[in-house]
Protein backbone atom coordinates (compact mmCIF):
# COMPACT_ATOMS: atom_id res chain seq x y z
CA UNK A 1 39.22 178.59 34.10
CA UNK A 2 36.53 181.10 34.18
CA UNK A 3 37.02 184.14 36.39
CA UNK A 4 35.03 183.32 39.39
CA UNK A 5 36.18 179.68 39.83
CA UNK A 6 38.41 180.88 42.67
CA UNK A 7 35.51 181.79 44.61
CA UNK A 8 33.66 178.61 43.33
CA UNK A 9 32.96 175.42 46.20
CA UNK A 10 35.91 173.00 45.07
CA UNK A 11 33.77 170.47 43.38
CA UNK A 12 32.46 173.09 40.92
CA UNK A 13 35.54 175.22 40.75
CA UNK A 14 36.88 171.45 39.34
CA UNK A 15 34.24 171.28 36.82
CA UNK A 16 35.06 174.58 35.09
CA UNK A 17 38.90 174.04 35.56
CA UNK A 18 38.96 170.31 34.30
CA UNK A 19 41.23 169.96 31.10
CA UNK A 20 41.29 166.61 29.37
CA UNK A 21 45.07 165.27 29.57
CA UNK A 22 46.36 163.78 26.29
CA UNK A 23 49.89 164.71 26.84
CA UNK A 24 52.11 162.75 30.43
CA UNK A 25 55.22 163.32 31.90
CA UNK A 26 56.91 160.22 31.49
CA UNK A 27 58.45 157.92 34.18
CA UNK A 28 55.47 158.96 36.71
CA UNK A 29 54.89 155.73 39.15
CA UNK A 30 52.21 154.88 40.69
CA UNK A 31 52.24 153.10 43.83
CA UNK A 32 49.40 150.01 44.51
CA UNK A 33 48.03 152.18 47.00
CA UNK A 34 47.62 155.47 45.03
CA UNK A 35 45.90 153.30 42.55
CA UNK A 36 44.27 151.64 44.97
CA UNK A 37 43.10 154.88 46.56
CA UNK A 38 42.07 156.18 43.00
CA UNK A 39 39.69 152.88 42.74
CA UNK A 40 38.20 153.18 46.35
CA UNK A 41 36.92 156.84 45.09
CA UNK A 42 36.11 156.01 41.25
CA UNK A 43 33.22 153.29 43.52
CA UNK A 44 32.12 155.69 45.15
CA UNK A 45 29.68 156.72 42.05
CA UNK A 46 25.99 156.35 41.68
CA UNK A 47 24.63 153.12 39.80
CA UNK A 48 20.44 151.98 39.92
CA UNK A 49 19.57 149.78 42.20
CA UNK A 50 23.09 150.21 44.24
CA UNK A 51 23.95 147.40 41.14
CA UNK A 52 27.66 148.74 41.40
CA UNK A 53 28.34 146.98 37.81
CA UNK A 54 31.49 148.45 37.08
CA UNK A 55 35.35 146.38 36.96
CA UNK A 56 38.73 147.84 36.84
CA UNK A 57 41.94 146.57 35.30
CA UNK A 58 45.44 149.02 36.05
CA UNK A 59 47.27 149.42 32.99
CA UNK A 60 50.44 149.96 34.69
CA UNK A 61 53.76 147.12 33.62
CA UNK A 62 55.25 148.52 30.53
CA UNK A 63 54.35 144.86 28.87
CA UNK A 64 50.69 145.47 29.73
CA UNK A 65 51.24 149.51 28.69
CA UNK A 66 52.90 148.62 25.21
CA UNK A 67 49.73 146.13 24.58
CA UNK A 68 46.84 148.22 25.25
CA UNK A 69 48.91 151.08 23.54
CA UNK A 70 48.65 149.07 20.08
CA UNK A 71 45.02 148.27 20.54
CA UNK A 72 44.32 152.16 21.65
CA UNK A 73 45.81 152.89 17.75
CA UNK A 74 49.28 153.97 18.95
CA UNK A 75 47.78 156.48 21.72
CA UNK A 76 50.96 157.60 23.11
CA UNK A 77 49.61 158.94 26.41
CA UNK A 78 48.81 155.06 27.24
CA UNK A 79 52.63 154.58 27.35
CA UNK A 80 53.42 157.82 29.29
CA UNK A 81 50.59 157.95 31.85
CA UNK A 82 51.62 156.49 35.23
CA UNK A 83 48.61 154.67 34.86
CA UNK A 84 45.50 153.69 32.64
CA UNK A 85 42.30 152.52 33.92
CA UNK A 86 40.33 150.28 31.68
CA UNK A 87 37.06 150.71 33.18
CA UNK A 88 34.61 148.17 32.47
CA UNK A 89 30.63 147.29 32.87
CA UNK A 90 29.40 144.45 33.47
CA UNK A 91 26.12 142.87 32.60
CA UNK A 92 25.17 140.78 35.17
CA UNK A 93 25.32 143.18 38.20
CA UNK A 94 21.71 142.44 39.42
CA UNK A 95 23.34 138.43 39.74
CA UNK A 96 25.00 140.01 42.69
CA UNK A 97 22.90 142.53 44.14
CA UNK A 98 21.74 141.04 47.21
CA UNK A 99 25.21 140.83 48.22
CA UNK A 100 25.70 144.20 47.91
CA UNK A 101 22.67 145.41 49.92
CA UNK A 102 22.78 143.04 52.45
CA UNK A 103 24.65 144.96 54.56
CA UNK A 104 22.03 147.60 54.97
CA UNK A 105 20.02 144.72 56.90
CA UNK A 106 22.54 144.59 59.21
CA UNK A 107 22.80 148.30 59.84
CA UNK A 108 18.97 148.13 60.63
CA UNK A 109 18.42 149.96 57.22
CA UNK A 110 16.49 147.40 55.22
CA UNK A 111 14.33 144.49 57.14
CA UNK A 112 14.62 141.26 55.53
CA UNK A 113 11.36 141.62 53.83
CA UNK A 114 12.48 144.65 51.75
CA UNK A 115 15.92 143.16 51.41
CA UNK A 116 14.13 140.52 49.21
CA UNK A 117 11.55 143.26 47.33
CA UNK A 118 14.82 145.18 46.21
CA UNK A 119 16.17 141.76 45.29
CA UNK A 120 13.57 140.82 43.49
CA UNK A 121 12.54 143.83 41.59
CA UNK A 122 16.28 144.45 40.41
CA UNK A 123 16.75 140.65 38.92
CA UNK A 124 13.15 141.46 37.21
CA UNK A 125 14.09 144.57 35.85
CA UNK A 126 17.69 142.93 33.89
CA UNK A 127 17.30 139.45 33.96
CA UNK A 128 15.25 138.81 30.56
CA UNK A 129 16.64 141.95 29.01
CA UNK A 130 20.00 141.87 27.68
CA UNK A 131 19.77 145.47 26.30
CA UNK A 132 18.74 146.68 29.41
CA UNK A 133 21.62 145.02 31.16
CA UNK A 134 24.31 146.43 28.31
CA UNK A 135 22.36 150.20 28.59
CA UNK A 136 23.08 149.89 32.44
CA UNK A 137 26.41 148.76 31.92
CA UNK A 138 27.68 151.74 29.65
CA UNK A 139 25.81 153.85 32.09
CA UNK A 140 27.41 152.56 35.59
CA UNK A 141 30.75 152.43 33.90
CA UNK A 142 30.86 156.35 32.49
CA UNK A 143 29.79 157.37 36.33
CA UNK A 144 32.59 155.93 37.97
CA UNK A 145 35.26 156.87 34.95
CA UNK A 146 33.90 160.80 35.47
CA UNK A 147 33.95 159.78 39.39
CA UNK A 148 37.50 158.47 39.04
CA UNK A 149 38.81 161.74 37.21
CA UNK A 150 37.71 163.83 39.91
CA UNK A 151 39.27 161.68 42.35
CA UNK A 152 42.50 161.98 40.64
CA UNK A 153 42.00 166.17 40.44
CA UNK A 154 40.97 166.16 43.80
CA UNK A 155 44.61 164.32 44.59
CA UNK A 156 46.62 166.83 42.74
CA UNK A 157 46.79 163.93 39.42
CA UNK A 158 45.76 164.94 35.58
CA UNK A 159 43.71 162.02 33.54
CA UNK A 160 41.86 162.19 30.34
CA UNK A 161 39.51 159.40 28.92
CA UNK A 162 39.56 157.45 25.83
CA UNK A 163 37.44 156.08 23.60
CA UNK A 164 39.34 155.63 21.01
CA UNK A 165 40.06 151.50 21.03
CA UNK A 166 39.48 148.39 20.06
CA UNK A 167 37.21 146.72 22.05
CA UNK A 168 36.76 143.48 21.18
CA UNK A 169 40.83 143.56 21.04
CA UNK A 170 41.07 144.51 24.81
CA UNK A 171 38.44 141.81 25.85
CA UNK A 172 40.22 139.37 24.59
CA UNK A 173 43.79 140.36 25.48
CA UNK A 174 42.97 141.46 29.04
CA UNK A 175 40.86 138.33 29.96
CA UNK A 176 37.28 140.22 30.24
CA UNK A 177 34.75 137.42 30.73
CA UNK A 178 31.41 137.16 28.18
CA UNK A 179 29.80 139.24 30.71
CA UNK A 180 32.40 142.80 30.89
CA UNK A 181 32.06 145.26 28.21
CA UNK A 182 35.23 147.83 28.44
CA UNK A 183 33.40 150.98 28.49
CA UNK A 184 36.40 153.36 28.42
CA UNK A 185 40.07 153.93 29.28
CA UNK A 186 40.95 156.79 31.68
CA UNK A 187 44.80 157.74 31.56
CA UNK A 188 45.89 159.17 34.94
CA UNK A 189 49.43 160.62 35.68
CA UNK A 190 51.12 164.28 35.67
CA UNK A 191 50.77 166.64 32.69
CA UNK A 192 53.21 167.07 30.41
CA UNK A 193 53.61 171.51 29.56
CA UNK A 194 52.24 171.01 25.97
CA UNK A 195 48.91 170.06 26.42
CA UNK A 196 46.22 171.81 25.23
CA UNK A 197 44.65 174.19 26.72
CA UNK A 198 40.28 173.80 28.18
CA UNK A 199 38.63 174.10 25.12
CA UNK A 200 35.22 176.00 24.44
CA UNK A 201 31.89 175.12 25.21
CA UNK A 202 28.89 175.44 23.74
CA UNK A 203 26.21 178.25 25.19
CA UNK A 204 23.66 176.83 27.44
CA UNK A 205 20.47 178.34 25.67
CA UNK A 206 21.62 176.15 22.55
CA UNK A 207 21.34 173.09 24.71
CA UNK A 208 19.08 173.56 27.44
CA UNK A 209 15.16 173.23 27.43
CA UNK A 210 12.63 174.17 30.03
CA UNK A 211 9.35 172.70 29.81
């Protein structure tokens, strides 16, 4: 934590306390609400054209905990988190965008005429491209995974993602349909005392232009 983070506005007093969790106290639970809770916050992220083309499956029944840990290579912290999020993106988000808009219509937001434009330019913009769709996907997905780690700082939780997986593996044993790429797993629970500690970053002259 650097040394003025307890002066720092919370949300960026997070950002330069946030440690990646790897290690869980075992025998957390997690209640349906509290993951609920966790989801309700993890939506609350940006996404292009309000597309919202994200899905989550809780990783929480030691069944389901014991298979995802053997297609996560034997992470351990799948089997001691309270919980782990697979977060997913889907491709076909601009299939249900009017749906997800049309409630600005009735809030006097959108007339019915720009209801449609937005309709229409979204399902122009992804229909015919498939790598567009997939580029959204990963993009909507990562948003509400860093969205959904804040949420669980901001309750008082620990998380770290996980990339480490087999994908195709997790489709397939976790029933994600042709259209759901799993993007990432975020493991959420309390930290165990042996975790490492925030690790260094890299000086922002190395990585920062201004043109």
């Amino acid at each position: 934590m650097s040394s003025d983070s307890c002066s720092s506005p919370p949300a960026l007093a997070w950002i330069r306390s946030r440690v990646s969790t790897s290690r869980f106290e075992p025998n957390v639970e997690f209640s349906d609400d509290r993951i609920a809770e966790l989801i309700a916050y993890a939506c609350e992220a940006p996404s292009a054209y309000n597309l919202q083309n994200w899905r989550f499956i809780a990783v929480r029944s030691p069944a389901a905990k014991q298979k995802l840990c053997e297609l996560a290579y034997g992470q351990r912290q799948v089997l001691d988190a309270a919980v782990t999020i697979i977060v997913i993106g889907t491709l076909n988000g601009h299939e249900h965008i009017r749906a997800n808009i049309e409630p600005m219509v009735g809030a006097g937001l959108l007339s019915e005429q720009e209801l449609q434009s937005w309709v229409d330019d979204t399902q122009r913009d992804y229909e015919a491209d498939p790598r567009k769709q997939r580029d959204e996907a990963i993009r909507s997905a990562s948003l509400a995974a860093m969205t959904l780690m804040a949420a669980a700082q901001g309750l008082g939780l620990d998380s770290g993602p996980m990339g480490g997986f087999d994908a195709q593996a997790v489709q397939a044993e976790f029933g994600l349909g042709p259209a759901e790429i799993p993007v990432m797993l975020v493991a959420i629970g309390r930290a165990a005392a042996d975790n490492w500690p925030r690790k260094p970053r890299r000086p922002v002259p190395d990585l920062l232009s201004i043109v």
